[in-house]
N, C-alpha and C. Protein backbone atom coordinates (compact mmCIF):
# COMPACT_ATOMS: atom_id res chain seq x y z
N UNK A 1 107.56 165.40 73.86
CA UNK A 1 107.40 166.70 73.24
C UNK A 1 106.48 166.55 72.03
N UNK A 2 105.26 167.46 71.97
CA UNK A 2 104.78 167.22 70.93
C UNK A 2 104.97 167.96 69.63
N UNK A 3 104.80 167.23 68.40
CA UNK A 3 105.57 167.80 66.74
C UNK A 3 104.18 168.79 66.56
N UNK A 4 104.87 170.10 66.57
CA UNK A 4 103.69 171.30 65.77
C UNK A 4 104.70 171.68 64.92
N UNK A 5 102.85 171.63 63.45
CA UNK A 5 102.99 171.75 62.15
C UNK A 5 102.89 173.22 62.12
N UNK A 6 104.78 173.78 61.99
CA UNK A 6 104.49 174.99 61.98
C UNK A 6 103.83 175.95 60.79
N UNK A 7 103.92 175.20 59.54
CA UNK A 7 103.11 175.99 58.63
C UNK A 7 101.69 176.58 58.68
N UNK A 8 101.00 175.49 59.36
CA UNK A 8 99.86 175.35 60.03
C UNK A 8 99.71 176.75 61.13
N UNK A 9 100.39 176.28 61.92
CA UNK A 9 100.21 177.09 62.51
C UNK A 9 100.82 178.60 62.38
N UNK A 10 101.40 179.01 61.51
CA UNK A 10 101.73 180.21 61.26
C UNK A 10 100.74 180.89 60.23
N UNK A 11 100.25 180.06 59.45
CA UNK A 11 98.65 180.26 58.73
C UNK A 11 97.64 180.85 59.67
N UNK A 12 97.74 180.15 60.76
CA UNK A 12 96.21 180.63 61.70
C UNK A 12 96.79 181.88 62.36
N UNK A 13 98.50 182.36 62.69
CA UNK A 13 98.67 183.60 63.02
C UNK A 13 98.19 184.40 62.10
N UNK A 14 98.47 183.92 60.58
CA UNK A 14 98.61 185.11 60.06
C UNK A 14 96.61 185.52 60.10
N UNK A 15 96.04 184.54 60.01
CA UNK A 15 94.61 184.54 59.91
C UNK A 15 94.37 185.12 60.83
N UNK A 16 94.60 185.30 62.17
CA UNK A 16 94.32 186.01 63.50
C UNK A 16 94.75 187.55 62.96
N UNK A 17 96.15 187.66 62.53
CA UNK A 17 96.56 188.88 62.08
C UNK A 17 95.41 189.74 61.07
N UNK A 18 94.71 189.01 60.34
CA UNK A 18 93.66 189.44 59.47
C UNK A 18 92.71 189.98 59.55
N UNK A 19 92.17 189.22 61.05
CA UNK A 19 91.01 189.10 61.59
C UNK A 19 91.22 190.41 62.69
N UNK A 20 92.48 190.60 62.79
CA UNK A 20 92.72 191.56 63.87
C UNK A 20 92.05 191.22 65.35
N UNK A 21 92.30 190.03 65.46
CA UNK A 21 91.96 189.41 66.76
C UNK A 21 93.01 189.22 67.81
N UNK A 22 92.77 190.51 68.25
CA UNK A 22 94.21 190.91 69.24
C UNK A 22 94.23 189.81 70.59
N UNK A 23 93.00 189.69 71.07
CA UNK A 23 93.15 188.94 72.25
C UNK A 23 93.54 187.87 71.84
N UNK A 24 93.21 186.93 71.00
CA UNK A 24 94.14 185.54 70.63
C UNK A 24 95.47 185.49 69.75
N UNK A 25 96.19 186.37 69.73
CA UNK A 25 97.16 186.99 69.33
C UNK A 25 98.38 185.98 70.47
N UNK A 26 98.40 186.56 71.61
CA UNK A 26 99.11 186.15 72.80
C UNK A 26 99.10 184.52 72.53
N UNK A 27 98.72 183.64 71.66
CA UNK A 27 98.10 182.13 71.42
C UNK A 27 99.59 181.99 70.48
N UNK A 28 99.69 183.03 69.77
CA UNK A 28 100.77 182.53 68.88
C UNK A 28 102.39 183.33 69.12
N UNK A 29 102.27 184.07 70.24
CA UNK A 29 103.11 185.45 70.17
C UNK A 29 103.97 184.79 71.62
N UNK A 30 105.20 184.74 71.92
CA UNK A 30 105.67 184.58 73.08
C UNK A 30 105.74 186.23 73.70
N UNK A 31 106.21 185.88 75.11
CA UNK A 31 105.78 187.27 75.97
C UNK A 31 107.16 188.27 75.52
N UNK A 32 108.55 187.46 75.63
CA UNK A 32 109.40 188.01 75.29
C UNK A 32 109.87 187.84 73.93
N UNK A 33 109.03 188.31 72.84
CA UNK A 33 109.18 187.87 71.72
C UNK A 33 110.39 189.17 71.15
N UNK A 34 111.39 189.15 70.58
CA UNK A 34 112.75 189.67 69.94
C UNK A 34 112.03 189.95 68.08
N UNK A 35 112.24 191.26 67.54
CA UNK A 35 112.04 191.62 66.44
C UNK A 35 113.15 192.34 65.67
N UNK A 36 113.51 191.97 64.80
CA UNK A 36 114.68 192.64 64.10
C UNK A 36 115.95 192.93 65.57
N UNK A 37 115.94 192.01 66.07
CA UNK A 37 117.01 192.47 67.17
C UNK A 37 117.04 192.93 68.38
N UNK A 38 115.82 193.70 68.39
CA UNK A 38 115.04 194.32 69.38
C UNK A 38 113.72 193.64 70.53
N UNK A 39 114.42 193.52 71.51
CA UNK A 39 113.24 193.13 72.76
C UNK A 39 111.94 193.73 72.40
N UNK A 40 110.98 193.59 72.30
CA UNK A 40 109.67 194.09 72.22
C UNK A 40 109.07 193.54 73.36
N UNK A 41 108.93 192.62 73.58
CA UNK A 41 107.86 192.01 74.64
C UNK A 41 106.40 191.44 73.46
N UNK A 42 105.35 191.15 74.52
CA UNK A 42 104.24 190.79 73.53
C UNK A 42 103.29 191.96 73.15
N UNK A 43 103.58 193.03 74.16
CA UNK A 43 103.09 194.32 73.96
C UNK A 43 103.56 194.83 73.44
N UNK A 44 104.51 195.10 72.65
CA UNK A 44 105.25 196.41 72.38
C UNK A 44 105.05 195.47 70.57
N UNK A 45 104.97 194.52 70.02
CA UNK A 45 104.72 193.41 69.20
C UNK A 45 103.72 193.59 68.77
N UNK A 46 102.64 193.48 69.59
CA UNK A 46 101.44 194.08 69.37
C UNK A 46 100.44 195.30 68.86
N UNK A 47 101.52 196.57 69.51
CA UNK A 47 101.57 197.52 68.88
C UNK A 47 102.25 197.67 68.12
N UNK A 48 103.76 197.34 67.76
CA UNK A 48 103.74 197.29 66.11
C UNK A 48 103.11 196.72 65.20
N UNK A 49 102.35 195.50 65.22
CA UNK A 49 101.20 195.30 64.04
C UNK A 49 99.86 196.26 64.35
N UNK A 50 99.85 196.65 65.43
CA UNK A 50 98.10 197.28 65.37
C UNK A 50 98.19 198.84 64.95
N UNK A 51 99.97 199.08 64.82
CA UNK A 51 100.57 200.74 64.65
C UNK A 51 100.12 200.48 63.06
N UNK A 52 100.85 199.05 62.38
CA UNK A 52 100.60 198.93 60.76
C UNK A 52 99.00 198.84 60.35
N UNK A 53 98.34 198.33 61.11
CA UNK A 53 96.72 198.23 60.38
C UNK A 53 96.15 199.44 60.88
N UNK A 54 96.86 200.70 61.81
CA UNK A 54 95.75 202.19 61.60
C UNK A 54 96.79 202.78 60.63
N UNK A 55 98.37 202.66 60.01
CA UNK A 55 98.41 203.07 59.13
C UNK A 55 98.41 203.20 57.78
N UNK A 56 97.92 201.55 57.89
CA UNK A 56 97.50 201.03 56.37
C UNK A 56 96.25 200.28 56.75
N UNK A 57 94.77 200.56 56.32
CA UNK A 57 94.10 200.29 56.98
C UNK A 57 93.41 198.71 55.93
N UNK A 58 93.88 198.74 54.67
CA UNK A 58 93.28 197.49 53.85
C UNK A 58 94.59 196.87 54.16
N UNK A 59 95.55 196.82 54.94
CA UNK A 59 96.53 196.15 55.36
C UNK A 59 95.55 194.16 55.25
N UNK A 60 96.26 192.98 54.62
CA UNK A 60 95.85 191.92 54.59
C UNK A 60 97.62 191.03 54.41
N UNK A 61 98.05 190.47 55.40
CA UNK A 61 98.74 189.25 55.40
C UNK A 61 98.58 188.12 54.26
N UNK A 62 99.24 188.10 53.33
CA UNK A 62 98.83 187.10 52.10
C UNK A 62 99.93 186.13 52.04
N UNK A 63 100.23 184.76 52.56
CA UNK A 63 100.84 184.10 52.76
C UNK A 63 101.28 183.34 51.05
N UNK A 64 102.35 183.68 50.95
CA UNK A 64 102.79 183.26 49.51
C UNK A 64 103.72 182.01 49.16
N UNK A 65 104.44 182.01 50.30
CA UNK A 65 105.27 181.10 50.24
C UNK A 65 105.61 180.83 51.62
N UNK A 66 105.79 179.32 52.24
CA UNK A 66 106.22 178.85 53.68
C UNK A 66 106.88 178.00 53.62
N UNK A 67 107.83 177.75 54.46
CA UNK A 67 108.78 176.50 54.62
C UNK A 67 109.04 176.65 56.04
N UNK A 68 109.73 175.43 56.68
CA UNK A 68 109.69 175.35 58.02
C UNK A 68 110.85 174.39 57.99
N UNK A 69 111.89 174.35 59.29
CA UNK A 69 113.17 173.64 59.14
C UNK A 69 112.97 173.64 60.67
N UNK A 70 111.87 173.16 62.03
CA UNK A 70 111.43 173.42 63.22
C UNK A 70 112.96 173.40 64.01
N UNK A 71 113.64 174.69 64.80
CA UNK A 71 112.10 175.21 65.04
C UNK A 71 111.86 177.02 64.66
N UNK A 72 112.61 176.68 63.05
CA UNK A 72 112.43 177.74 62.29
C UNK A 72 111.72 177.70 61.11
N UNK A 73 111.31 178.65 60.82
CA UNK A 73 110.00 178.95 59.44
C UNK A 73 110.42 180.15 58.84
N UNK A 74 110.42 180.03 57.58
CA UNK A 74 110.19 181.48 56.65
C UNK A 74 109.02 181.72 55.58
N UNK A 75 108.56 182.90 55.25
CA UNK A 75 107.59 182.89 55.38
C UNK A 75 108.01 184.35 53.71
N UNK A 76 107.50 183.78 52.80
CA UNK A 76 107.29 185.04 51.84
C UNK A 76 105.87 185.11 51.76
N UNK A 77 105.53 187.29 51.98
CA UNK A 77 104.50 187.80 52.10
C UNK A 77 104.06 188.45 51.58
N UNK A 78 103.01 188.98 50.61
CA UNK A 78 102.35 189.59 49.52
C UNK A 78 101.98 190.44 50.25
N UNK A 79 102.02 191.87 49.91
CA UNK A 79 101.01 192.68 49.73
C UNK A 79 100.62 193.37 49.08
N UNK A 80 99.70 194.00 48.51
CA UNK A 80 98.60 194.74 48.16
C UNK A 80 97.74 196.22 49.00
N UNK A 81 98.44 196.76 48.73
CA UNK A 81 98.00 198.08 50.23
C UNK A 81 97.87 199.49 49.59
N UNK A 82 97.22 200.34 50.53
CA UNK A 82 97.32 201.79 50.29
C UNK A 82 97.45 202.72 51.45
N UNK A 83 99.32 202.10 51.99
CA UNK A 83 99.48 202.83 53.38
C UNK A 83 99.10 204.68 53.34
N UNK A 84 98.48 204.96 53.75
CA UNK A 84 98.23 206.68 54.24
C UNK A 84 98.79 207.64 54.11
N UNK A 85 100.02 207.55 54.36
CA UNK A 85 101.08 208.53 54.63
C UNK A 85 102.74 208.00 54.19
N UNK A 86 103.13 208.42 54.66
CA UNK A 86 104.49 207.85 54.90
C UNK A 86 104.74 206.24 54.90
N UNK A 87 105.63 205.60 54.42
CA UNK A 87 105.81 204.23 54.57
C UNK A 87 107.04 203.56 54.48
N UNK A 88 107.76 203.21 55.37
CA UNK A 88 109.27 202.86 55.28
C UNK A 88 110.19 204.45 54.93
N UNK A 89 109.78 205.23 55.43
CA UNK A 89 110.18 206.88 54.44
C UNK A 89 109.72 207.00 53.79
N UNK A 90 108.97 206.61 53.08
CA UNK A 90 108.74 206.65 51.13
C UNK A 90 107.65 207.55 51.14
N UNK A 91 107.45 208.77 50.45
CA UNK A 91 106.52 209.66 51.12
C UNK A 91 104.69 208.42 49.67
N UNK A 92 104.65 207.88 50.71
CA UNK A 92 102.90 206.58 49.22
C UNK A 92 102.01 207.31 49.61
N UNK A 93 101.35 207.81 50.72
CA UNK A 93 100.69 208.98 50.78
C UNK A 93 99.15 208.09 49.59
N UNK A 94 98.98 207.30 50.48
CA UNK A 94 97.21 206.71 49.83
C UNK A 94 97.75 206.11 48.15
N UNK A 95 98.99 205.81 48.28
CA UNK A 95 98.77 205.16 46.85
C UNK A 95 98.83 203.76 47.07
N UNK A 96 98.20 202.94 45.90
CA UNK A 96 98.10 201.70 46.22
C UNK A 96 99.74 200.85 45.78
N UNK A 97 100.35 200.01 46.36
CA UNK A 97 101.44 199.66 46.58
C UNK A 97 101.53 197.99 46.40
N UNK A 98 102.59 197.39 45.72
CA UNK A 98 102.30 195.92 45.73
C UNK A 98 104.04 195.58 45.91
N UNK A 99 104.17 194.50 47.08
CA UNK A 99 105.43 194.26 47.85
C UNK A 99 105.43 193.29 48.28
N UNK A 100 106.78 192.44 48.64
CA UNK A 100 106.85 191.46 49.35
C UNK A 100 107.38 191.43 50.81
N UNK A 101 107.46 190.82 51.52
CA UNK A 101 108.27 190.96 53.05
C UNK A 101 108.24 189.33 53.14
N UNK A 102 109.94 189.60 53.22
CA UNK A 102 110.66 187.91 53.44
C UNK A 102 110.71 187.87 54.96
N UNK A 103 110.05 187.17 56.05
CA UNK A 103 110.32 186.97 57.49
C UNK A 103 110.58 185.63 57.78
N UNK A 104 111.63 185.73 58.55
CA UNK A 104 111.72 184.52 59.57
C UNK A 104 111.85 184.28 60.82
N UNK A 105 111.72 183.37 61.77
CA UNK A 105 110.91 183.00 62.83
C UNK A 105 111.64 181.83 63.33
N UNK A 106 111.58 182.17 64.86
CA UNK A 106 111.98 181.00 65.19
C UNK A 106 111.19 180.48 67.10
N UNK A 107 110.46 179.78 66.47
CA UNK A 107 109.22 179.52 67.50
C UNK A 107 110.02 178.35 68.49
N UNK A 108 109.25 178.79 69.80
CA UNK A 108 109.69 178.30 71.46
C UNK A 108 108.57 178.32 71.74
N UNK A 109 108.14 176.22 71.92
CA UNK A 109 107.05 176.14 73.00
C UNK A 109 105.80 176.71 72.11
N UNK A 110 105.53 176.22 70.91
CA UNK A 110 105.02 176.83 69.38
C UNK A 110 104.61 178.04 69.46
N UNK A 111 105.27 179.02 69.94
CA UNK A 111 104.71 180.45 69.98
C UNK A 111 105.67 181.19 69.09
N UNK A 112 105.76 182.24 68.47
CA UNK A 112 106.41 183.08 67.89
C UNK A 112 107.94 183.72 68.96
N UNK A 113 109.16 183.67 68.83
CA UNK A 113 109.91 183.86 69.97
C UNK A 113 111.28 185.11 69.53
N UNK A 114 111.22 184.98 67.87
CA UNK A 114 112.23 185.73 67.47
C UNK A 114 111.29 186.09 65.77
N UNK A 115 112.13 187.09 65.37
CA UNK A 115 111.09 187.57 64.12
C UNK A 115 112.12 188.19 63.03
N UNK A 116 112.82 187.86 62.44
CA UNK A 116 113.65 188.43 61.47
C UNK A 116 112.82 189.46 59.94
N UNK A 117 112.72 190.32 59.75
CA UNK A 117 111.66 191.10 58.45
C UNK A 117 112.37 191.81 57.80
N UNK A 118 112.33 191.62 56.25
CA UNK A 118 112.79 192.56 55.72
C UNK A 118 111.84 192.85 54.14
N UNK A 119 111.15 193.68 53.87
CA UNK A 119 110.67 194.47 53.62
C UNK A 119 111.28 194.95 51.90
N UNK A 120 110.92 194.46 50.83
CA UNK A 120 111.77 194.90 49.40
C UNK A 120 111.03 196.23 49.24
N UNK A 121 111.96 197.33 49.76
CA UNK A 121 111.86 198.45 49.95
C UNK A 121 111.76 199.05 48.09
N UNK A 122 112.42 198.61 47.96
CA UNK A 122 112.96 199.27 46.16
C UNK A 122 111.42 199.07 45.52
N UNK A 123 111.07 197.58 45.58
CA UNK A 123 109.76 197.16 44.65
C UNK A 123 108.90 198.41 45.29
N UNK A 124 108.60 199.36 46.02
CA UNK A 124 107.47 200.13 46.67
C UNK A 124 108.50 201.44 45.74
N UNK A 125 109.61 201.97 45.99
CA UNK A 125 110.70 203.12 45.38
C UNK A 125 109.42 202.57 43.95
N UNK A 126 109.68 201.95 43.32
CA UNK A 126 109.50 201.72 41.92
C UNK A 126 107.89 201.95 41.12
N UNK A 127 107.54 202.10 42.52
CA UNK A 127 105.76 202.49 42.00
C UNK A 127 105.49 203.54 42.45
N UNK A 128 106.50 204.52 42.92
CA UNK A 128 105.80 205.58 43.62
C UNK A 128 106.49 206.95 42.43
């Protein structure tokens, strides 16, 4: 079995995520990948990140903090945004917004296979 450096490689997701390079997406994404609990598949996964970059369109993945315990990783995430409209409920409506999202992961066969996210809803309450 070979040892993948998952930090590594959750860097080049998130860099794909950036790049919005959907077709090599499936490189890091398993088919039956599980999100907050929920079956998604690699499609339905897909469109939830490509639903977040048409509704936040300077949407950027800023990798802040990683650790890895294989064949799990967590992952604290910066952002910097000015979602459009609506966001988690919160009526931000084009304001610019600065937040974290704590996720964790637990990769099969080094692909992405389960996705735990949660989102410090309050820090976004607090600027709006």
């Amino acid at each position: 079995m070979a040892i993948v450096d998952l930090p590594a490689l959750y860097r080049a997701y998130t860099a794909c995520l950036n790049a919005q390079a959907w077709d090599a997406l499936a490189r890091f994404v398993a088919a039956d990948v599980v999100h907050n609990g929920r079956t998604l598949g690699f499609a339905g996964y897909r469109n939830l990140i490509r639903g977040n970059y048409r509704d936040i369109q300077d949407l950027r993945f800023d990798v802040a903090l990683v650790t890895a315990d294989p064949p799990h990783l967590a992952a604290r995430l910066r952002f910097d945004c000015t979602p459009k409209a609506s966001f988690l409920g919160l009526p931000v409506n084009g304001k610019r917004v600065q937040f974290f999202e704590h996720a964790f992961y637990r990769f099969e066969g080094g692909r992405i296979a389960e996705v735990w996210s949660v989102i410090d809803k309050a820090a976004i309450e607090s600027q709006l």
